[in-house]
Protein backbone atom coordinates (compact mmCIF):
# COMPACT_ATOMS: atom_id res chain seq x y z
CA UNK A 1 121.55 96.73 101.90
CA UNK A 2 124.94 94.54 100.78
CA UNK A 3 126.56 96.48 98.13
CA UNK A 4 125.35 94.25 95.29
CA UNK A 5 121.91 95.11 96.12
CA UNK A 6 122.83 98.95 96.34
CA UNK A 7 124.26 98.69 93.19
CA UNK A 8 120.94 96.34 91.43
CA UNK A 9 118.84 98.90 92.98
CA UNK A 10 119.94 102.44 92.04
CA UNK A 11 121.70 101.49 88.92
CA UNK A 12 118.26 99.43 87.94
CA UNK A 13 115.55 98.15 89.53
CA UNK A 14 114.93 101.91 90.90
CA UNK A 15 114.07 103.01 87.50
CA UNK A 16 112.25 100.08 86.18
CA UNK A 17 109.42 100.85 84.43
CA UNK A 18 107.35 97.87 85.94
CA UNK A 19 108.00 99.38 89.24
CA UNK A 20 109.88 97.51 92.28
CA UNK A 21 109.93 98.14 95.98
CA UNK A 22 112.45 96.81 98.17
CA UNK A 23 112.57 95.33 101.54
CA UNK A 24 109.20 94.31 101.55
CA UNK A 25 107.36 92.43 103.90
CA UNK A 26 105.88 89.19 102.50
CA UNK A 27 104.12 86.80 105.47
CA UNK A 28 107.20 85.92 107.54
CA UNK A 29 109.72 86.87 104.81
CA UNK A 30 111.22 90.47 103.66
CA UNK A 31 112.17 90.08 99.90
CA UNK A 32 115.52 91.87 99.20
CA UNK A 33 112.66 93.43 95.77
CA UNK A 34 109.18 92.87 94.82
CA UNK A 35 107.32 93.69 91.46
CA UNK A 36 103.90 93.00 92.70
CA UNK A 37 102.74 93.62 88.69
CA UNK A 38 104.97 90.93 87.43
CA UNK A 39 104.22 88.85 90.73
CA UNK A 40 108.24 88.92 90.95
CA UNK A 41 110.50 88.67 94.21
CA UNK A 42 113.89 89.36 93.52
CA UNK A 43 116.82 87.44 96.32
CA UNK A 44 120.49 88.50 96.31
CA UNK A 45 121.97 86.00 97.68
CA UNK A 46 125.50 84.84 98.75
CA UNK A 47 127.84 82.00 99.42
CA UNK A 48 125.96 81.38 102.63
CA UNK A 49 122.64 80.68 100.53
CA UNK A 50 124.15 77.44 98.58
CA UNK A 51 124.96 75.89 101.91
CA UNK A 52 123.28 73.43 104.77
CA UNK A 53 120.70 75.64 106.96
CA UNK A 54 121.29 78.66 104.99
CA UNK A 55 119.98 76.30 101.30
CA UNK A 56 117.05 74.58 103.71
CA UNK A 57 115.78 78.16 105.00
CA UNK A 58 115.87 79.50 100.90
CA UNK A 59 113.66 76.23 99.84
CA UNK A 60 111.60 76.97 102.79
CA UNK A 61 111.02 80.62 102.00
CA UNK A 62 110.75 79.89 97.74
CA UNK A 63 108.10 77.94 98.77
CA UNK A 64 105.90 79.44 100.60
CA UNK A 65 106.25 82.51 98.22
CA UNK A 66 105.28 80.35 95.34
CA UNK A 67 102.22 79.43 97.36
CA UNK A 68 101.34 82.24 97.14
CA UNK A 69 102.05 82.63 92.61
CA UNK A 70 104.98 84.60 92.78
CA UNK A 71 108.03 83.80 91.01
CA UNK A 72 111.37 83.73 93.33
CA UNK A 73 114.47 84.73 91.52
CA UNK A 74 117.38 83.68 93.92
CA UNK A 75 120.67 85.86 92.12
CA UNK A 76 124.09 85.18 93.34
CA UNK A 77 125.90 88.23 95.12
CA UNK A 78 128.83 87.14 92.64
CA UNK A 79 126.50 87.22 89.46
CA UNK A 80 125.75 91.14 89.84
CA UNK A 81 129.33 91.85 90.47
CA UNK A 82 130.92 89.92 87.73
CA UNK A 83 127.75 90.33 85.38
CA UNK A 84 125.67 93.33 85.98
CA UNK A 85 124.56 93.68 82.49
CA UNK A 86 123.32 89.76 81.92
CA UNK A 87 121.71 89.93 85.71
CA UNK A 88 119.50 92.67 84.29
CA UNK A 89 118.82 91.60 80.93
CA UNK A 90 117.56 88.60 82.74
CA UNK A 91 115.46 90.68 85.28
CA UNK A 92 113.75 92.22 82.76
CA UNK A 93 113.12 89.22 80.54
CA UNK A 94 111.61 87.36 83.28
CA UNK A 95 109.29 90.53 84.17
CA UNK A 96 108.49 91.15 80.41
CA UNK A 97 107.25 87.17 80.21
CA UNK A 98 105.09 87.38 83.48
CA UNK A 99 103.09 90.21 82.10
CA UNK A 100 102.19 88.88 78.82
CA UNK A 101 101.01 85.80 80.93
CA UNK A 102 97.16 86.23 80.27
CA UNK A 103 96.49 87.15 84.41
CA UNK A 104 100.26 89.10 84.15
């Protein structure tokens, strides 16, 4: 794991009550976190992400996970450094909403 998603994952998403794995398998993809109950996949990304085959390969991939009714969160590497505290309030906002969808 890159030290952002060290950090999002034992000073967070480890403890969240809605439950996330990490590194999971999804098709041909391994999401950096999954919440299958909120139908969430979680992406740490950085700079390389924003940028020609690296931005083509993310569309790609938040496609074919959407496909599939998940939601794809793509968080900048520079966005849990500089802003720990809104990048989970934001995590968990997003999860609360998906579960008081009616099939959440």
């Amino acid at each position: 794991m890159t030290p952002e998603e060290r950090r999002l994952w034992y000073e967070y998403l480890k403890f969240h009550p809605a439950k996330f794995t990490r590194q999971k398998v999804l098709g041909q993809y391994i999401a950096d976190f999954y919440c299958a109950k909120a139908k969430l996949v979680i992406e740490l990304d950085g700079s390389q992400h924003y940028e020609g085959n690296g931005l083509a390969k993310d569309l790609a991939r938040t496609a074919f996970l959407e496909g599939y009714g998940l939601t794809v969160l793509c968080i900048p590497n520079n966005a849990v450094t500089g802003n720990f505290r809104g990048v989970c309030e934001y995590i968990d906002t997003v999860v609360k909403q998906s579960l008081s969808q009616p099939d959440g």
